[in-house]
C-alpha atoms as a PDB file:
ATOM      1  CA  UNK A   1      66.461 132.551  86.241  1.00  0.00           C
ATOM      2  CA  UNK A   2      65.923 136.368  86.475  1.00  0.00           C
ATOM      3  CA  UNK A   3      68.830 138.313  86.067  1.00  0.00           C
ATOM      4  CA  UNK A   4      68.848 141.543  88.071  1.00  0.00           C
ATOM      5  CA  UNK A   5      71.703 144.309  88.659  1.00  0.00           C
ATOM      6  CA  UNK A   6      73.529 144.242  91.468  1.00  0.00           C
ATOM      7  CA  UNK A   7      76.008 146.869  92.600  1.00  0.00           C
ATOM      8  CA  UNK A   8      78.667 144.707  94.265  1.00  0.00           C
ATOM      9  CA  UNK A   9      78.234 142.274  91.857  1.00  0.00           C
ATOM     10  CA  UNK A  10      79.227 144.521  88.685  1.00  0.00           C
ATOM     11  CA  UNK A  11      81.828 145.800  87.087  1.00  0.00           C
ATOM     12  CA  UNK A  12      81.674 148.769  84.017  1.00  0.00           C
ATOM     13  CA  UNK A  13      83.702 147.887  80.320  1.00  0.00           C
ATOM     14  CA  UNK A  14      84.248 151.142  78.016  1.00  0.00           C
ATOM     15  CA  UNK A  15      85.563 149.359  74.721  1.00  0.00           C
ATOM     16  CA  UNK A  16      87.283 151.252  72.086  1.00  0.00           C
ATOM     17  CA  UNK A  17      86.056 154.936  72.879  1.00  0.00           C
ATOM     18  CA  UNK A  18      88.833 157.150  70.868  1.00  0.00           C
ATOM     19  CA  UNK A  19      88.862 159.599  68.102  1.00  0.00           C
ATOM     20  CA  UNK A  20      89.528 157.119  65.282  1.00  0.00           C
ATOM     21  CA  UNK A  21      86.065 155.614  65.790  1.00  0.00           C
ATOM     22  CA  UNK A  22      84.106 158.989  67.121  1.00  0.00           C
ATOM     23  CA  UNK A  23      85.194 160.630  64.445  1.00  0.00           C
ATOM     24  CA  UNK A  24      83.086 158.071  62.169  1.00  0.00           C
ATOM     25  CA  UNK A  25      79.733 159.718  64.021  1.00  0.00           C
ATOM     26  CA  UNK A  26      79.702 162.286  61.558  1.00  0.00           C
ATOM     27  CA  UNK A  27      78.542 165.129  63.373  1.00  0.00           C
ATOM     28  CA  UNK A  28      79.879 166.956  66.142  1.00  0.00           C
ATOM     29  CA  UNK A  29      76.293 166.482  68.296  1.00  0.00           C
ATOM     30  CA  UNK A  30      76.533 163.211  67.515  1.00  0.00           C
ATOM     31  CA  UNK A  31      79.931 162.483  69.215  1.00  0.00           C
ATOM     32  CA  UNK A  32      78.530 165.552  72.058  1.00  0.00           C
ATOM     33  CA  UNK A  33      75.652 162.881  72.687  1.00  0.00           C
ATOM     34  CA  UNK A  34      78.055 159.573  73.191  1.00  0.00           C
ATOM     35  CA  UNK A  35      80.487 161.595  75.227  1.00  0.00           C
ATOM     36  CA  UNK A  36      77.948 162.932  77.709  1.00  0.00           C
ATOM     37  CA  UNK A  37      76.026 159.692  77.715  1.00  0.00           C
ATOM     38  CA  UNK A  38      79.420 157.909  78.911  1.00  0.00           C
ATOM     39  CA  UNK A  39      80.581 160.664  81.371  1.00  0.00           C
ATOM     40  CA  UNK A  40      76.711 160.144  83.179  1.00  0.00           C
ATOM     41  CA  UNK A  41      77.115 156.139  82.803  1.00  0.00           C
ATOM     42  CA  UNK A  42      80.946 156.595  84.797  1.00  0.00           C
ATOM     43  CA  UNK A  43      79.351 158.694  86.891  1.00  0.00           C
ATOM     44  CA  UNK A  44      76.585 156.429  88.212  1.00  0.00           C
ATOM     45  CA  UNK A  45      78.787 153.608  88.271  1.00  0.00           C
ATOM     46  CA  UNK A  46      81.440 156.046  90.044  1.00  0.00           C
ATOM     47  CA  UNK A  47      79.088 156.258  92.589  1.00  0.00           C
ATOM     48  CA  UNK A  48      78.155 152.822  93.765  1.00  0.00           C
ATOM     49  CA  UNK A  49      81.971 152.202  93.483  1.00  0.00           C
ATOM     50  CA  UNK A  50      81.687 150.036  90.480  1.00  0.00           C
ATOM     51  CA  UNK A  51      85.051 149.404  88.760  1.00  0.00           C
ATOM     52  CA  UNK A  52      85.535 150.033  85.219  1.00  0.00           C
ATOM     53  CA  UNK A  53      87.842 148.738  82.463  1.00  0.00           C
ATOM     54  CA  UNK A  54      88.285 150.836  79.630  1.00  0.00           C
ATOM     55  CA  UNK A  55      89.724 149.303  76.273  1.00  0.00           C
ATOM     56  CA  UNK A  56      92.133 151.737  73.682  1.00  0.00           C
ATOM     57  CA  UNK A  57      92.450 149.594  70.310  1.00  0.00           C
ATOM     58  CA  UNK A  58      96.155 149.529  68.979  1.00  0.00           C
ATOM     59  CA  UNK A  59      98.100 151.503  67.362  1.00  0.00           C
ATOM     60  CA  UNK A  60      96.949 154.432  70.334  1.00  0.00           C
ATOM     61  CA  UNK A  61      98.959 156.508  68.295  1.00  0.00           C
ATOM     62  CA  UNK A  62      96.709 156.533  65.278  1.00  0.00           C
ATOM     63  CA  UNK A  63      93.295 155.698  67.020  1.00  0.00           C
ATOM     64  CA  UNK A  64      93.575 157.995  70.119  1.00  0.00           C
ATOM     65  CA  UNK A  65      93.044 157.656  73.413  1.00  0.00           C
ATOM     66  CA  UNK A  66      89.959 158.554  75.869  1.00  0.00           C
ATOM     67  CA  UNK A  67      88.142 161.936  75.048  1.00  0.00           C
ATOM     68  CA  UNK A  68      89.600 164.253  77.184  1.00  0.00           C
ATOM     69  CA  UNK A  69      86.067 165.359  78.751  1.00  0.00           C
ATOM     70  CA  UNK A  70      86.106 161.502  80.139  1.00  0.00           C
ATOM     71  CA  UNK A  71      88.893 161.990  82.186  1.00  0.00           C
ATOM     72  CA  UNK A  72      90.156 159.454  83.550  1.00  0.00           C
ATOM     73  CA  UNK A  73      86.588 157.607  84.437  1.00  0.00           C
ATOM     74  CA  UNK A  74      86.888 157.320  87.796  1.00  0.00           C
ATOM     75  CA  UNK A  75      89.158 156.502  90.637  1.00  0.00           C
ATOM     76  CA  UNK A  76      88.333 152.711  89.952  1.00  0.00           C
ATOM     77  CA  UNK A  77      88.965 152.878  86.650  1.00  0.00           C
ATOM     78  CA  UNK A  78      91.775 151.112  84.751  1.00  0.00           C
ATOM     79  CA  UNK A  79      92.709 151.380  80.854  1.00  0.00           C
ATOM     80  CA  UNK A  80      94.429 148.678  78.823  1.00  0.00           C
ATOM     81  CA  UNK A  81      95.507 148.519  74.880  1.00  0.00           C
ATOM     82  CA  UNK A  82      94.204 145.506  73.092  1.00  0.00           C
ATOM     83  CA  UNK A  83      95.001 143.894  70.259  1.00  0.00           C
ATOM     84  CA  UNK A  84      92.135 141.538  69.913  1.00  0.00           C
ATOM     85  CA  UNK A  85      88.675 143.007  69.022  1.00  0.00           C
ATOM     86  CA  UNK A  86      87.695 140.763  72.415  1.00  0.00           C
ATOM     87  CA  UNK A  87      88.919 141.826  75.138  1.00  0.00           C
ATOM     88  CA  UNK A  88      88.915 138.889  76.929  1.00  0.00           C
ATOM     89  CA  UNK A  89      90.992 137.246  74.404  1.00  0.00           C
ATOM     90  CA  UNK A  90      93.634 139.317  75.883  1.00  0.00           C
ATOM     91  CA  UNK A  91      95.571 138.500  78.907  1.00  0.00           C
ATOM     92  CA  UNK A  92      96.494 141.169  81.404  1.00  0.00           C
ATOM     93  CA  UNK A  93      92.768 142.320  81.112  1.00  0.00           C
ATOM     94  CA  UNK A  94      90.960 138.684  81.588  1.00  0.00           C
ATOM     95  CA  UNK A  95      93.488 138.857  84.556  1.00  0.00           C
ATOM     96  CA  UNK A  96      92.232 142.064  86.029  1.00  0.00           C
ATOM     97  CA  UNK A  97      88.783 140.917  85.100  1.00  0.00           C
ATOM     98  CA  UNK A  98      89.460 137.615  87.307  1.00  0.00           C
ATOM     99  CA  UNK A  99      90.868 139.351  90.384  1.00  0.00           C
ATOM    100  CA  UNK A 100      87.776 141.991  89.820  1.00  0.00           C
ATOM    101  CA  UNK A 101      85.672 139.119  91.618  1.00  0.00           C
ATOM    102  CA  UNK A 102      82.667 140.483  89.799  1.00  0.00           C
ATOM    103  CA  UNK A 103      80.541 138.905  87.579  1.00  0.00           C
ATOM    104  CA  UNK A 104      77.708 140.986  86.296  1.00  0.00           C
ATOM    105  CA  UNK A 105      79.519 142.945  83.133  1.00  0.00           C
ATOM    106  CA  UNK A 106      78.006 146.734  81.791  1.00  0.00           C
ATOM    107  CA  UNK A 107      78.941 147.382  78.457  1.00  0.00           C
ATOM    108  CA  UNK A 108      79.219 150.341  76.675  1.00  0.00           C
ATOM    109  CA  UNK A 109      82.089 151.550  73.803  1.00  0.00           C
ATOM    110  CA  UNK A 110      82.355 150.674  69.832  1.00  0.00           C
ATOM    111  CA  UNK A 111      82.073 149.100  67.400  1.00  0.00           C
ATOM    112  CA  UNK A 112      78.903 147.221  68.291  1.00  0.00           C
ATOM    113  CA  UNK A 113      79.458 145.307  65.758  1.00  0.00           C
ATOM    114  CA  UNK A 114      82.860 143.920  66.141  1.00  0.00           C
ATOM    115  CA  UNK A 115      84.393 144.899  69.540  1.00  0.00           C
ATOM    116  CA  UNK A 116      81.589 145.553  71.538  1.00  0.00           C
ATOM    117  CA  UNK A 117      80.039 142.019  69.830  1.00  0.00           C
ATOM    118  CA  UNK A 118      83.178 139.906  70.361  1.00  0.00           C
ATOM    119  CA  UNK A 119      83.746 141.264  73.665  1.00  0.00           C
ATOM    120  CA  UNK A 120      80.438 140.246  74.795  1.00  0.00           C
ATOM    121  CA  UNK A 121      80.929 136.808  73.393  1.00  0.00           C
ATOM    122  CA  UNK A 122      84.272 136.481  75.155  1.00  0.00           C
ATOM    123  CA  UNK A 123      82.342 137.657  78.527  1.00  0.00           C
ATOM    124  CA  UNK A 124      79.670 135.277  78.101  1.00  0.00           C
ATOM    125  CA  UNK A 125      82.264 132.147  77.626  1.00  0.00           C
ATOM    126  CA  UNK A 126      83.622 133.357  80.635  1.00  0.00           C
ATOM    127  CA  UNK A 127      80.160 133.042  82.433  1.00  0.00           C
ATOM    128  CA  UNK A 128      79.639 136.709  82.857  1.00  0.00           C
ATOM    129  CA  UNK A 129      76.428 137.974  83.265  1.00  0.00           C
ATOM    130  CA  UNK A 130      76.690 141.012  80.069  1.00  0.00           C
ATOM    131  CA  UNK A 131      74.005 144.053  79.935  1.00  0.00           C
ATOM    132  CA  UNK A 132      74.629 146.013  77.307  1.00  0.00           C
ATOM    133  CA  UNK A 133      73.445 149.614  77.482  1.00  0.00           C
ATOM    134  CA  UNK A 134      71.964 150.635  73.925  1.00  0.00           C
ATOM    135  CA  UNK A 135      72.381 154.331  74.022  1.00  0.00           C
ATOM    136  CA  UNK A 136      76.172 153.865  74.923  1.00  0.00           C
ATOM    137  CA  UNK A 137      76.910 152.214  72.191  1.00  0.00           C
ATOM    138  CA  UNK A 138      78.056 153.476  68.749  1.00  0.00           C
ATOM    139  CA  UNK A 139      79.409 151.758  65.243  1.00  0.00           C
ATOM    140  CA  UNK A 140      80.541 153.690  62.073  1.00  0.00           C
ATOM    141  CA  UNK A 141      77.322 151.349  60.223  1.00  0.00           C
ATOM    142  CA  UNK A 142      73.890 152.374  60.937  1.00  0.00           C
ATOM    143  CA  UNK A 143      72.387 149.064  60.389  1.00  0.00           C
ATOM    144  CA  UNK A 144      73.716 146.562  63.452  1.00  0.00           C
ATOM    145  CA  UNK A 145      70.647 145.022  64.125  1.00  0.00           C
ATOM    146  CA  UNK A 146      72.083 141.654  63.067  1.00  0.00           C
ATOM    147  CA  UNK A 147      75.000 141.761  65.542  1.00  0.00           C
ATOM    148  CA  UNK A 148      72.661 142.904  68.623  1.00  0.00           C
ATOM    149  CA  UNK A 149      70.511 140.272  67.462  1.00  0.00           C
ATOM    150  CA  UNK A 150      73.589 137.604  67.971  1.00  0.00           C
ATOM    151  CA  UNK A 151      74.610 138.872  71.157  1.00  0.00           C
ATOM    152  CA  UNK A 152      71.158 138.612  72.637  1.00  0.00           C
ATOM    153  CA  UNK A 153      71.018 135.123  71.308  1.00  0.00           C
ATOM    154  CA  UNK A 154      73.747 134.299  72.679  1.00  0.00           C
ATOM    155  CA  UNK A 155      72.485 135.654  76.291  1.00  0.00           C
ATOM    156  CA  UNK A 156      73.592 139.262  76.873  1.00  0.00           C
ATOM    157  CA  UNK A 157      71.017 141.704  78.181  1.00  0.00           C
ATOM    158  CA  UNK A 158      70.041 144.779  76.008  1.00  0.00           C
ATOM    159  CA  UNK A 159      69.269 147.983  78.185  1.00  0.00           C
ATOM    160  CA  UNK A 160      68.492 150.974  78.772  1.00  0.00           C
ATOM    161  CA  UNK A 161      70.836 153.512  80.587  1.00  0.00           C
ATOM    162  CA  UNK A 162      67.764 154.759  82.065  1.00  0.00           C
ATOM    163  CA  UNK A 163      66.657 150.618  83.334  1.00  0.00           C
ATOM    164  CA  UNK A 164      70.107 150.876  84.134  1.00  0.00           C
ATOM    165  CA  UNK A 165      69.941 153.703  86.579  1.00  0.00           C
ATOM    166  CA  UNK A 166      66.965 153.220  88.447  1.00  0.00           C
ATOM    167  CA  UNK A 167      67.840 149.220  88.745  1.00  0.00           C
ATOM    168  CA  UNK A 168      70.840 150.545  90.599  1.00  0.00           C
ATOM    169  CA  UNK A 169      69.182 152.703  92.615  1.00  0.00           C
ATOM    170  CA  UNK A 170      66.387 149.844  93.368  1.00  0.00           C
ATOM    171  CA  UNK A 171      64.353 152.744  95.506  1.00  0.00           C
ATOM    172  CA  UNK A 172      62.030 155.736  95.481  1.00  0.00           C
ATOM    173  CA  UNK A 173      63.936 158.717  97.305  1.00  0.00           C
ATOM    174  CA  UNK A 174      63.195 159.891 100.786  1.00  0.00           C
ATOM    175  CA  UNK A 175      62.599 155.678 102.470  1.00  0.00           C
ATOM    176  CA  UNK A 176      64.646 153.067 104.287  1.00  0.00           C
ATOM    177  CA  UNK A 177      66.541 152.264 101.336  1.00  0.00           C
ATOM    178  CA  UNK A 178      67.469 155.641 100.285  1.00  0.00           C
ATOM    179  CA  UNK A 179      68.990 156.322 103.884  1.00  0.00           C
ATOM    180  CA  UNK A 180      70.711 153.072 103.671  1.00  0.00           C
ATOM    181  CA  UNK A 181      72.150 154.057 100.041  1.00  0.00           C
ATOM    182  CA  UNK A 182      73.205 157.903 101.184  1.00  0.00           C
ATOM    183  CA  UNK A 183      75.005 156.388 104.688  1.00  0.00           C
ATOM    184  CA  UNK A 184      77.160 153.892 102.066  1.00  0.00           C
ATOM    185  CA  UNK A 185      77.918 155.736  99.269  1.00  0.00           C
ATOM    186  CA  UNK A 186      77.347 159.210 100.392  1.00  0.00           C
ATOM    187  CA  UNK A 187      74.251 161.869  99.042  1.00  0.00           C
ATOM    188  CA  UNK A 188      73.269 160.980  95.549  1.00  0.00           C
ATOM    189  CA  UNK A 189      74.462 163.891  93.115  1.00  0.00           C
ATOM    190  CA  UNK A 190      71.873 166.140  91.849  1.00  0.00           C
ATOM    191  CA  UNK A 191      73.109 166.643  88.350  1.00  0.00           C
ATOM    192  CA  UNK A 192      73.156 163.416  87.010  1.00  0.00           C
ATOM    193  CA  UNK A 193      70.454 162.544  85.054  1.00  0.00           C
ATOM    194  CA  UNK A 194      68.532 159.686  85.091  1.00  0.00           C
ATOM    195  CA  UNK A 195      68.046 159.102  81.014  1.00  0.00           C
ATOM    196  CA  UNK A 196      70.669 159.105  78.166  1.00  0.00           C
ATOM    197  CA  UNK A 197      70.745 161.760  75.583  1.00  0.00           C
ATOM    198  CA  UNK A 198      69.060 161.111  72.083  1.00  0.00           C
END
């Protein structure tokens, strides 16, 4: 069966995205590039009025919390502390996730290949559908070919923020569809860009 995105069907995860781990990008770009790519991805899914869940790894204290520039992603957003590197292994978010009534999960955050991969896992047990966008993802290891490899395996969707973007807007500007999209969710905002950063 063909998966496709849906925007009432989704819901937006931001795993682990604090100092601790952006400070293992190396350079200053670098962690420029996954910040802006994330603030665009909240954006878009700010838009169609997809929820998101963002994760802070404990102790918050010694890890951070959000980047500042994120804000607070969003006026659906919500932010737990985990303990678990899945986050569905922990309660009060597999709750929220439950009364979120959404199945189709877009993943973003670090470490691809622990969080981001055990997350995934837990979301596919839990018969989400899980697209994981590539360029908003990050690890402190290059090389995590083998744990992108096991969540694909295992049935989550690799994308592109770009696929992403235009699968959520479904239409070509200026027909039925477009009209339809700009009388629910209001005009489209100029400045966000339909590709990630490289």
């Amino acid at each position: 069966m063909v998966k496709r995105i849906v925007p009432d069907r989704c819901w937006g995860v931001v795993i682990d995205v604090q100092d601790f781990f952006l400070a293992q990008l190396g350079t200053r770009a670098a962690r420029t590039r996954i910040e802006t790519n994330l603030l665009n991805f909240t954006r878009l899914l700010g838009y169609f009025r997809i929820p998101v869940v963002a994760t802070l790894e404990r102790p918050v204290l010694r890890k951070g919390r959000l980047p500042e520039r994120l804000g607070s992603l969003g006026a659906t957003a919500q932010v737990f502390e985990k303990d678990f590197f899945d986050l569905t292994r922990e309660k009060k978010i597999r709750d929220h996730i439950a009364r979120l009534g959404r199945k189709q999960a877009l993943v973003a955050g670090c470490e691809t290949d622990v969080c981001v991969l055990q997350s995934c896992l837990g979301l596919l047990e839990l018969g989400h559908e899980v697209f994981v966008v590539e360029e908003l993802l990050f690890s402190s290891p290059r090389d995590v070919a083998a744990a992108v490899a096991r969540m694909q395996a295992e049935g989550a969707v690799l994308l592109s923020y770009k696929t992403l973007f235009y699968e959520l807007i479904a239409a070509v500007e200026g027909g039925r569809h477009a009209d339809k999209m700009t009388e629910t969710y209001g005009p489209f905002p100029d400045d966000l860009p339909d590709s990630a950063r490289r």
